[in-house]
Protein backbone atom coordinates (compact mmCIF):
# COMPACT_ATOMS: atom_id res chain seq x y z
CA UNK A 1 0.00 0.00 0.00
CA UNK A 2 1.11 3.44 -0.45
CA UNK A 3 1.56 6.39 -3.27
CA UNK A 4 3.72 7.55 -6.14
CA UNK A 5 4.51 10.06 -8.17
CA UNK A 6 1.75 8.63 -10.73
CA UNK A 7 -1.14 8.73 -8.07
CA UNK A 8 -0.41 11.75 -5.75
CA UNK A 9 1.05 15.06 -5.61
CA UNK A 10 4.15 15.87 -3.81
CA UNK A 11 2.39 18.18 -1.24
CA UNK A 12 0.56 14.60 -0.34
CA UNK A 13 3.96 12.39 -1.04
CA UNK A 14 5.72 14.73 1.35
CA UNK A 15 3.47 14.73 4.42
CA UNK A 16 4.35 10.64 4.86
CA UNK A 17 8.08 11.22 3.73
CA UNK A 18 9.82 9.06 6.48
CA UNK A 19 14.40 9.48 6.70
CA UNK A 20 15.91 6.21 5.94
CA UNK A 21 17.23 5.76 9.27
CA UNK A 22 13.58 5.95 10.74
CA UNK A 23 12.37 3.30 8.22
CA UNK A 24 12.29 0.44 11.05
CA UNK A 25 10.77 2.98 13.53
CA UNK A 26 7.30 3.10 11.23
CA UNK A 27 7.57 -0.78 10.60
CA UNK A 28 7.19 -1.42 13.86
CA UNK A 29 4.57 1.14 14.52
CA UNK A 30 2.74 -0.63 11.95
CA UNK A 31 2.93 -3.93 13.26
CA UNK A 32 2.76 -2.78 17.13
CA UNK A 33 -1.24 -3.36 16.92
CA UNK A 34 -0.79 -7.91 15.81
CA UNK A 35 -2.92 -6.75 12.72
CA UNK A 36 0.04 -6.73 10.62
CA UNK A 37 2.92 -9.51 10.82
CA UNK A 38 5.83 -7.85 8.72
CA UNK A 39 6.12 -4.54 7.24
CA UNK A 40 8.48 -2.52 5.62
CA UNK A 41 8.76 1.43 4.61
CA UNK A 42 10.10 2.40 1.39
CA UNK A 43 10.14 6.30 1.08
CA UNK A 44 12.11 8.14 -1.88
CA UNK A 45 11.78 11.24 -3.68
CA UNK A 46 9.00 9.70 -5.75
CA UNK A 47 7.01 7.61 -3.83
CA UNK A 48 6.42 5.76 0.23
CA UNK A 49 4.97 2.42 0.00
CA UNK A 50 4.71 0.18 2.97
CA UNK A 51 5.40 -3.65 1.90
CA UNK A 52 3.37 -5.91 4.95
CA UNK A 53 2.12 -9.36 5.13
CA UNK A 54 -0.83 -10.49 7.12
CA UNK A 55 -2.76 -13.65 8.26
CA UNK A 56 -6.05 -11.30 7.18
CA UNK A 57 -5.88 -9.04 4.69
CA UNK A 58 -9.18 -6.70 6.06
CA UNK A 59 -7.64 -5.58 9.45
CA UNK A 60 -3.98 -5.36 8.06
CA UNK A 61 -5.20 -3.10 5.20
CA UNK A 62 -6.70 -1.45 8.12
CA UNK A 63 -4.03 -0.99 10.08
CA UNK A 64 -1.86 0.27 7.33
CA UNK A 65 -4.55 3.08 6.58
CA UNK A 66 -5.07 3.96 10.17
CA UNK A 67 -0.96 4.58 10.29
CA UNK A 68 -0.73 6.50 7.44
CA UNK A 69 -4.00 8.76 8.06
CA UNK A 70 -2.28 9.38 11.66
CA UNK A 71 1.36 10.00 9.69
CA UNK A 72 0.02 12.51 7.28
CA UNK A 73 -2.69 14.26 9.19
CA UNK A 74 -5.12 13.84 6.57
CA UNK A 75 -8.51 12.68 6.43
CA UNK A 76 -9.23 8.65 5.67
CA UNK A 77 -11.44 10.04 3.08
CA UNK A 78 -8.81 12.10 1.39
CA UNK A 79 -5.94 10.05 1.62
CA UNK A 80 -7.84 7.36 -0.42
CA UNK A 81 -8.19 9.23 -3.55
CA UNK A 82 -4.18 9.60 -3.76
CA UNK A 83 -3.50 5.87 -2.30
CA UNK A 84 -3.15 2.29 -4.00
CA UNK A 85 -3.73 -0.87 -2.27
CA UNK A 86 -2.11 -4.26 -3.98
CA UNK A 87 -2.30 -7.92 -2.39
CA UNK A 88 -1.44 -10.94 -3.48
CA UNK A 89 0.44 -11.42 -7.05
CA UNK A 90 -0.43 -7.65 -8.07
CA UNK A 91 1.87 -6.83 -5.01
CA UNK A 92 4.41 -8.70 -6.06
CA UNK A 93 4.49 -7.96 -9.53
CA UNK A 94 4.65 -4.05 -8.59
CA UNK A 95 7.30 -4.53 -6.55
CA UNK A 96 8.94 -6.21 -9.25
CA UNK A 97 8.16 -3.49 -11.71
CA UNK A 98 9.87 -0.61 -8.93
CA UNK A 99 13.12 -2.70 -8.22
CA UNK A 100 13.30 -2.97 -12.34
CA UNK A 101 13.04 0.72 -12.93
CA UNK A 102 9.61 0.40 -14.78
CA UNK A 103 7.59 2.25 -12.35
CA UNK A 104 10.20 4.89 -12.03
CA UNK A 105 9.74 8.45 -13.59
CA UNK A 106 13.04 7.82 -15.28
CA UNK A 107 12.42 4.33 -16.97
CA UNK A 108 15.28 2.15 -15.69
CA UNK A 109 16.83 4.47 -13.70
CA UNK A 110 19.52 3.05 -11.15
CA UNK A 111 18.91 5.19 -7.57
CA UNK A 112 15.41 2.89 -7.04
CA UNK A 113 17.16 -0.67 -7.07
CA UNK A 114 20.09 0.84 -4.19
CA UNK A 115 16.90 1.89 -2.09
CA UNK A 116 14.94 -1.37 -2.71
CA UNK A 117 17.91 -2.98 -1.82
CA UNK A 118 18.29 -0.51 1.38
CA UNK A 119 14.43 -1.37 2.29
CA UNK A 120 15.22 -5.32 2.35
CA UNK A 121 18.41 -4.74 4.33
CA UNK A 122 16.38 -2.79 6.80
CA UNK A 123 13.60 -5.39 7.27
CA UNK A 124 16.19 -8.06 8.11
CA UNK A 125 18.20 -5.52 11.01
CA UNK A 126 17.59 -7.42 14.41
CA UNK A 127 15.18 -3.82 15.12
CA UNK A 128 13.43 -4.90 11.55
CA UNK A 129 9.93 -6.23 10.90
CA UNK A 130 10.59 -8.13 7.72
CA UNK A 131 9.68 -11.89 8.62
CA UNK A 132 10.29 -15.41 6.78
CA UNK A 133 8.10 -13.81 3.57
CA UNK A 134 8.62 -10.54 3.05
CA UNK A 135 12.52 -10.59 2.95
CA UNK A 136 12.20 -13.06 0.64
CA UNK A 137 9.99 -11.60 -1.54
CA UNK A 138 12.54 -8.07 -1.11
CA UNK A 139 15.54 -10.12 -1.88
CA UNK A 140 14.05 -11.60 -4.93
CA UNK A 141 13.14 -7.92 -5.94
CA UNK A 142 16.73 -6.77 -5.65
CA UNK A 143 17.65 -9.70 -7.63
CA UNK A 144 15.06 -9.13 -10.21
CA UNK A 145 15.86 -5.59 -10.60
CA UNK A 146 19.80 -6.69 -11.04
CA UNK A 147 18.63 -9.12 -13.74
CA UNK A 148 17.17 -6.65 -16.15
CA UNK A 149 19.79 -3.94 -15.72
CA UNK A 150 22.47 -6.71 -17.03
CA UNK A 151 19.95 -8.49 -19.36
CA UNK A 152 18.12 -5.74 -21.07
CA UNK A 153 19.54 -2.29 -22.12
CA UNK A 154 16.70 -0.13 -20.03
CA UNK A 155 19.31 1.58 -18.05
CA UNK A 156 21.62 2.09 -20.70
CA UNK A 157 21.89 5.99 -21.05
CA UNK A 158 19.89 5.92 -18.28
CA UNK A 159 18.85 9.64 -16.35
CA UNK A 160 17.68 10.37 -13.29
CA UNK A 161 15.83 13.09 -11.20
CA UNK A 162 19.06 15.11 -11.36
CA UNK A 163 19.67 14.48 -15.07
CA UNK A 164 16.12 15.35 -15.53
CA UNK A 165 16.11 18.79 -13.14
CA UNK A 166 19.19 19.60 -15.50
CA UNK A 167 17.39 18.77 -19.04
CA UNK A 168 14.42 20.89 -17.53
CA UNK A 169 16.38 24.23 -16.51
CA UNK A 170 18.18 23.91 -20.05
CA UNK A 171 15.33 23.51 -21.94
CA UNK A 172 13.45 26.68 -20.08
CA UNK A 173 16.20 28.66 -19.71
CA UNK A 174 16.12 31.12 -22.10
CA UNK A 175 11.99 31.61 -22.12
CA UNK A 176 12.62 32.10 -18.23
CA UNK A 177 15.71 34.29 -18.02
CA UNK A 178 16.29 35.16 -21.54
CA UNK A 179 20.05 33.59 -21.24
CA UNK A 180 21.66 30.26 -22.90
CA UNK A 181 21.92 28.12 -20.20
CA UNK A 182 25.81 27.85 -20.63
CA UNK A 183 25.76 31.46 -19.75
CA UNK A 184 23.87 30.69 -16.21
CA UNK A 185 25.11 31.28 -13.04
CA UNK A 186 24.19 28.36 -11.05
CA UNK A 187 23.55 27.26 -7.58
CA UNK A 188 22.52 24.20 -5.60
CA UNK A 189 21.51 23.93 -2.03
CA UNK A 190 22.58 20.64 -0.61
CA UNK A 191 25.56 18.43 -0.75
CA UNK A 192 24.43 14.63 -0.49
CA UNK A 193 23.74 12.04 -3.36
CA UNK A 194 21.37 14.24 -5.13
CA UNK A 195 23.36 17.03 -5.52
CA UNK A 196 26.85 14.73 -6.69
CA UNK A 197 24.86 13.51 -9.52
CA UNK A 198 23.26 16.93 -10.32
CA UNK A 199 27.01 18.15 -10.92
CA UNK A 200 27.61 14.94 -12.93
CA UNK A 201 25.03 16.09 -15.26
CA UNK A 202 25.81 19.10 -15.08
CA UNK A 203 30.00 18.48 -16.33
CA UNK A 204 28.79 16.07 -19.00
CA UNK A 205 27.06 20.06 -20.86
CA UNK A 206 30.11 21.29 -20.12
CA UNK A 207 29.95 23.11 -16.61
CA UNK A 208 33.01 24.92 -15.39
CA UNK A 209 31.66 26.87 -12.25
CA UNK A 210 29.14 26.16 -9.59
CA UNK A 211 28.12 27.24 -5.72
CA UNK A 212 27.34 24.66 -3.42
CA UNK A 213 25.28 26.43 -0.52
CA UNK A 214 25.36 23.81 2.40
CA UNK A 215 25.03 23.86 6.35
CA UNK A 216 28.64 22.55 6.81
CA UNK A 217 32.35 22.65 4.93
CA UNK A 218 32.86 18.28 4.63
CA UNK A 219 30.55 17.47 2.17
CA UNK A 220 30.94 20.10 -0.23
CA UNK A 221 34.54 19.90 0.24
CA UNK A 222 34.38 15.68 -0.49
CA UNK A 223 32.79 16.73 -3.99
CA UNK A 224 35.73 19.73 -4.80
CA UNK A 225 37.73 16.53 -4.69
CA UNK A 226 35.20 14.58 -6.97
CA UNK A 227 35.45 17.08 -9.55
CA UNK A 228 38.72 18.76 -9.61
CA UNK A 229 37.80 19.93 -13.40
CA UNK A 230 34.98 22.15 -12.25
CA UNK A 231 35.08 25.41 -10.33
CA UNK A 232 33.33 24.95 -6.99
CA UNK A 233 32.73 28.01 -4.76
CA UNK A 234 31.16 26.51 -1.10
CA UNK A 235 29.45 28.62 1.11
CA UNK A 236 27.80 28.19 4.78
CA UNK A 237 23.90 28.72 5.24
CA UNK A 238 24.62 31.98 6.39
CA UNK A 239 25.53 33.17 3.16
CA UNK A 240 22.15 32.07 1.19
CA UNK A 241 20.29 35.08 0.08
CA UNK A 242 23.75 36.04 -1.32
CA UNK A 243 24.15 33.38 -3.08
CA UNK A 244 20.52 33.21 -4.39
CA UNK A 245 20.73 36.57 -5.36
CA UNK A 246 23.85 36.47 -7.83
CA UNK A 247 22.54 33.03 -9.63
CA UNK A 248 20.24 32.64 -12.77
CA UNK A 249 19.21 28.98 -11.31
CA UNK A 250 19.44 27.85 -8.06
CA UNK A 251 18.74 23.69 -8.29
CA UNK A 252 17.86 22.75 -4.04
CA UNK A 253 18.50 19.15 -3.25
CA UNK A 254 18.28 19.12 1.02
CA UNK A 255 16.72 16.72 3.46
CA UNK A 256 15.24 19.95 5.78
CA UNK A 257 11.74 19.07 6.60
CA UNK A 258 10.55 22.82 5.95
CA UNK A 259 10.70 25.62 3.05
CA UNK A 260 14.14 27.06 2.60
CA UNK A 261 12.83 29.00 -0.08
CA UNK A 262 9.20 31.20 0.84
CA UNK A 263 7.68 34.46 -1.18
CA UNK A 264 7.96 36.00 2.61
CA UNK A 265 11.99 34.98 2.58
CA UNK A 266 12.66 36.65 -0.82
CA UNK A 267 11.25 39.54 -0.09
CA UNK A 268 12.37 40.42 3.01
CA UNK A 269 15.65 39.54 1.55
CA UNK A 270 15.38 41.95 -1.96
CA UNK A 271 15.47 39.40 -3.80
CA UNK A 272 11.56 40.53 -5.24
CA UNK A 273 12.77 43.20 -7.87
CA UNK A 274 11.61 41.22 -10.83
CA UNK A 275 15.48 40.06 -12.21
CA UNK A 276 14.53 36.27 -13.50
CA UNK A 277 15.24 33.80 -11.71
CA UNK A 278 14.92 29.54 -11.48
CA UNK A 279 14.34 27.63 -8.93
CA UNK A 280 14.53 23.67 -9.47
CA UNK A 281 13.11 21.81 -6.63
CA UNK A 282 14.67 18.49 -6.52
CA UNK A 283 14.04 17.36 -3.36
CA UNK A 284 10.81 15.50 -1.19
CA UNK A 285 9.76 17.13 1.27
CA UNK A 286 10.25 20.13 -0.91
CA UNK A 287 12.54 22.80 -0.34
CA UNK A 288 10.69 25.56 -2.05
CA UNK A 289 7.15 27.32 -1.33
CA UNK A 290 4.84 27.40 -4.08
CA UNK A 291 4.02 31.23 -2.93
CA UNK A 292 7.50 31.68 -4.64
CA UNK A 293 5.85 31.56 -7.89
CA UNK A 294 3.81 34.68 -6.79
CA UNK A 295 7.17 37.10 -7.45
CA UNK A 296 7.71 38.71 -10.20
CA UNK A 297 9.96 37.14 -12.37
CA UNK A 298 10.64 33.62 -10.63
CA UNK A 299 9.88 31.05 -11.84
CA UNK A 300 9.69 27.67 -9.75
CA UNK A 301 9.54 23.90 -10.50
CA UNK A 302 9.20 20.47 -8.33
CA UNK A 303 9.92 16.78 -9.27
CA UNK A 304 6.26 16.75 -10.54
CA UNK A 305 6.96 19.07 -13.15
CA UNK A 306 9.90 16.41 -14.32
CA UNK A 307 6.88 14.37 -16.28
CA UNK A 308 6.89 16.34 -19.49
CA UNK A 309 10.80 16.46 -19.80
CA UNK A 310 10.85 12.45 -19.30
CA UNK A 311 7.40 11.13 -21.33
CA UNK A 312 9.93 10.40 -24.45
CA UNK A 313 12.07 9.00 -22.61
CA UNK A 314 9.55 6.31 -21.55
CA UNK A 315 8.59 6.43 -25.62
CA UNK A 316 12.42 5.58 -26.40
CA UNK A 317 12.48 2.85 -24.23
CA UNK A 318 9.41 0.62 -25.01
CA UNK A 319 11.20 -2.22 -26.30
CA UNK A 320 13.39 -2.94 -23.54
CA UNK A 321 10.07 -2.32 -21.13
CA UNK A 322 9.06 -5.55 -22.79
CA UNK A 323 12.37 -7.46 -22.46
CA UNK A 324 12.25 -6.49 -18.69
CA UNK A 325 8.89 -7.38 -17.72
CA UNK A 326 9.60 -11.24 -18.97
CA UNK A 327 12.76 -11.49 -16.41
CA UNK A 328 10.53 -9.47 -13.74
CA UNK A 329 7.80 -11.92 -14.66
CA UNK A 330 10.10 -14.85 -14.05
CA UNK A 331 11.51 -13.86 -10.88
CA UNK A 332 7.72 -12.51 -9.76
CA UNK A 333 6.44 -16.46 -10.93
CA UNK A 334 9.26 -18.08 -8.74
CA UNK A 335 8.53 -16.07 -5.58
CA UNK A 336 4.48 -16.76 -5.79
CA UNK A 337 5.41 -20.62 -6.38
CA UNK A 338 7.64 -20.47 -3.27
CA UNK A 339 4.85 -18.49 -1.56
CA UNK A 340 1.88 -21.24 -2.36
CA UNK A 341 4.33 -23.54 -1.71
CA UNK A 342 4.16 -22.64 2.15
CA UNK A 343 0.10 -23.27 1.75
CA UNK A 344 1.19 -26.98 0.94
CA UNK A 345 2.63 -27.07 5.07
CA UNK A 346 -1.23 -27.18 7.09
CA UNK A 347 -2.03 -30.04 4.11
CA UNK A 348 0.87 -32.02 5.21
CA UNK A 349 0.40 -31.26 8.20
CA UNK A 350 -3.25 -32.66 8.54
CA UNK A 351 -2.50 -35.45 6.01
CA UNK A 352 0.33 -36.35 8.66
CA UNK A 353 -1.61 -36.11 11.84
CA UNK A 354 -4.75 -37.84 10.43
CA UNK A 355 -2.74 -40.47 9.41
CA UNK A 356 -0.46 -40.57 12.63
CA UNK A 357 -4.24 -40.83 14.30
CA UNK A 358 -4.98 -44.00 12.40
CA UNK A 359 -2.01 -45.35 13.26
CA UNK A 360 -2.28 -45.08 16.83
CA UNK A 361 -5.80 -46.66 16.70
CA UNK A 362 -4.61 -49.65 15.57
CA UNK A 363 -2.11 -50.12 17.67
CA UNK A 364 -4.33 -49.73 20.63
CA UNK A 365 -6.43 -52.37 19.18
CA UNK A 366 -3.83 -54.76 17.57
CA UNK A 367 -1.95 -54.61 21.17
CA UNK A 368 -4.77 -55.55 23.28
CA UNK A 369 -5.11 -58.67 21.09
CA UNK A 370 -1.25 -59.28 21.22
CA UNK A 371 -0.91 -59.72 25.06
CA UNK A 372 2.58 -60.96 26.59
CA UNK A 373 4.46 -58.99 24.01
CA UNK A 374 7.94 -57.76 25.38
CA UNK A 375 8.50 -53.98 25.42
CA UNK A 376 11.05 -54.68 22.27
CA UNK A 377 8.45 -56.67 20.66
CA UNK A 378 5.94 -53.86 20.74
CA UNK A 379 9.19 -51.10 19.89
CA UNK A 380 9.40 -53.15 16.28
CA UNK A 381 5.39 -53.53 15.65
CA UNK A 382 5.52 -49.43 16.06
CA UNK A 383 8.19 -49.09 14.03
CA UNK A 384 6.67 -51.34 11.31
CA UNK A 385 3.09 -49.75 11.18
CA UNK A 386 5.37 -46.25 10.63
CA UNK A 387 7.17 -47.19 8.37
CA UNK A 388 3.72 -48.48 6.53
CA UNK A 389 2.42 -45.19 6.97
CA UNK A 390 5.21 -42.98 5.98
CA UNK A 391 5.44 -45.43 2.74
CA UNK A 392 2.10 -44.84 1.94
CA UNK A 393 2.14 -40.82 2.73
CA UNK A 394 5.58 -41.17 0.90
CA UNK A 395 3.68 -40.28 -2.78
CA UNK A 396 1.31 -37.88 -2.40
CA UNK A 397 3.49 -35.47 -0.63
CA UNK A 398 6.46 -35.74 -3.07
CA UNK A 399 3.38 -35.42 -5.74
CA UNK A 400 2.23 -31.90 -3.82
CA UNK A 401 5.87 -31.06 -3.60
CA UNK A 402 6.50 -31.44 -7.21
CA UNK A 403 3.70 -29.70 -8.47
CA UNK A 404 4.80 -26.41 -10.35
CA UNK A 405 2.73 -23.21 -11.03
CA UNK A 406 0.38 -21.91 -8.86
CA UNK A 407 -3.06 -23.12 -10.04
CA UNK A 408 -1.87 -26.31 -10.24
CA UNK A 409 -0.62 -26.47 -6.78
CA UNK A 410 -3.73 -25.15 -5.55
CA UNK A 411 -5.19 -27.92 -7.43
CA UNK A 412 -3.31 -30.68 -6.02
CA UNK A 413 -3.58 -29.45 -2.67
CA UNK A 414 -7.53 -29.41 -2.76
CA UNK A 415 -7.52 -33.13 -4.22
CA UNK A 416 -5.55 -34.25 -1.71
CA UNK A 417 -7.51 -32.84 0.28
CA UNK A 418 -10.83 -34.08 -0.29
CA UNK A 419 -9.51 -37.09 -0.88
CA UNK A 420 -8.69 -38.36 2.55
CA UNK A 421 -11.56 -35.88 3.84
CA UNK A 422 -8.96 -33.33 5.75
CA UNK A 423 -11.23 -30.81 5.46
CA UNK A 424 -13.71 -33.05 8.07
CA UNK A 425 -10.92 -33.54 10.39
CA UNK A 426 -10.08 -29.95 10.71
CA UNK A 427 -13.75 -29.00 11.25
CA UNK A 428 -13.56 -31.57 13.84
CA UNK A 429 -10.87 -30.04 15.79
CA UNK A 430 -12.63 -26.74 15.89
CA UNK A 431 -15.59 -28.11 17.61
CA UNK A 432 -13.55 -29.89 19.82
CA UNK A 433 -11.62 -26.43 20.65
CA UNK A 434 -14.84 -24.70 21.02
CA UNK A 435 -16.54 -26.64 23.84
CA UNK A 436 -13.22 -26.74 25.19
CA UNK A 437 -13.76 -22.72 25.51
């Protein structure tokens, strides 16, 4: 369950943005109440999903809701119309689809794989809630999303947000500020991962100088040494408005939880005069106030406005989309067999006891006809009706075990089942528990 950059907007995707290293935290939130078994939190730029199995889907789907509504602050009512809500093999197959790059903005971009991975090494941390089937069905996602990256070409050329935040400012550039970009002076807030491959997009057209506006020296310092080629000025927080007002386009890539950015903040800083100016907005929760559009001559843009730069790249890469959903499709198929596979356990189970049950009957009845026997005599008449019984259970179980593809399975299992009348015996044993109550 959760929401994306195709079903909500990032003033809704924002509210439930959790830090990485509060991922657990939430998971366990979640699954504080018994309605929910495992969970997981996956929350990027572009989307938070929560990954959770359940014995019942109703009150876990439930629970889920309850968490988020309580996260965000918003209404049940209104956080519907921007959620989506996947069980069974439609949850696996999206998941498949994310760690592939084919639910991605970017088509087969590489920064959603590291964070899927991320997610499934979180769930398995001794503080994590991923149990015997969700970090199976997360591994199996990394691997899946490894597959197609080596097997298929979709990530070949591959951009991302930044690449995109840097296509968009070019493209706009001189209908906003009536300059070639390459005559821009240009300015990003923020010094992590984001902001590295901003620059990297940013060399590849040729950039020779840039300021990196940040709230301490190391970082900014770590990525003078990254790119010895280009010109990087680094300022302190202090020196913002400055900064802001002696660049063309200021790209903001930070993990503050507020604006940096505000219509009240440029203003009171005389930054309102009119001169053009860009903001990108890279970042989730957003860095920038929408009121910053109400200035004369800025103009501002979020990851939402990143759609119409990427929709040909999507176009470009149909083919490959195809190649990668038969991998994801085979990895997806492998983890549902493994998955039914576990509903074989209760059938063996029963199959097992009744059978165990039979057993015992007859030796009750057999010994009390068999009087005098010594206590080795009766050790080797148990051990022969056993091995009778585990002889005879011997083929149907390696049949069940054998038995590939879902429907089939589910097939097999519900023969074997009416077959030797489980479904009797387990009604049985809930009346019995009953009256025991």
């Amino acid at each position: 369950m959760g929401l994306s950059i195709h079903h909500a907007q990032v003033e809704v995707r924002e509210k439930l943005a959790i830090p990485e290293d509060s991922w657990n935290d939430a998971s366990n939130e979640i699954c504080d109440s018994g309605a929910v078994a495992e969970a997981a939190v996956l929350s990027t730029c572009n989307r938070f999903e929560i990954y959770f199995a359940a014995s019942d889907a109703r009150p876990g789907m439930a629970r889920v809701t309850e968490y988020l509504a309580a996260r965000s602050g918003l209404p049940v009512s209104k956080l519907r119309q921007n959620l989506f809500m996947l069980s069974g093999d439609d949850a696996v197959w999206h998941l498949m689809r994310v760690a592939g790059g084919l639910d991605s903005l970017i088509v087969g971009e590489g920064q959603i794989l590291s964070q899927v991975r991320q997610c499934h090494l979180h769930s398995i941390e001794e503080d994590g809630c991923g149990g015997k089937v969700l970090s199976r069905l997360l591994n199996t996602a990394v691997a899946a999303g490894k597959r197609v990256r080596s097997e298929t070409a979709i990530s070949k050329g591959s951009v991302s947000i930044s690449s995109a935040a840097v296509e968009l400012s070019e493209m706009l550039a001189m209908g906003d500020l009536n300059l070639p970009f390459s005559e821009c002076r240009l300015a990003v807030i923020g010094a992590g991962t984001m902001t590295r491959l901003l620059i990297t997009h940013l060399a590849s057209r040729g950039l020779e100088r840039i300021t990196i506006v940040n709230r301490s020296m190391a970082r900014p310092n770590e990525l003078k040494e990254q790119f010895p080629d280009i010109d990087i000025e680094v300022k302190l927080n202090e020196d913002l408005w400055d900064v802001v007002g002696r660049s063309d386009i200021v790209y903001t890539a930070t993990s503050s939880p507020g604006y940096i950015i505000t219509e009240e903040e440029l203003q009171k800083n005389g930054l309102a005069d009119g001169r053009p100016l860009m903001l990108v907005d890279i970042a989730v929760p957003r860095n920038i106030s929408p009121d910053t559009s109400n200035v004369d001559g800025v103009r501002a843009y979020n990851v939402d406005d990143l759609k119409a730069v990427v929709a040909k790249n999507t176009a470009l890469r149909q083919r490959e989309m195809i190649e990668a959903e038969i991998l994801l499709t085979e990895e997806g198929d492998g983890f549902s067999e493994w998955r039914e596979s576990l509903s074989a356990i209760p059938t063996i189970n029963s199959l097992q006891e009744k059978a165990e049950g039979f057993r015992e009957q007859e030796m009750k009845k057999t010994l009390k006809k068999l009087n005098g026997l010594t206590g080795q005599e009766v050790e080797a008449v148990e051990r022969l009706s056993r091995g009778i019984v585990n002889k005879m259970l011997h083929g149907p179980m390696s049949h069940l075990r054998r038995v590939e593809g879902v429907e089939e399975k589910k097939l097999a299992l519900q023969e074997l089942t009416n077959m030797f009348k489980l479904d009797e015996e387990d009604e049985r044993k809930g009346r019995k528990q009953t009256r025991r109550r």
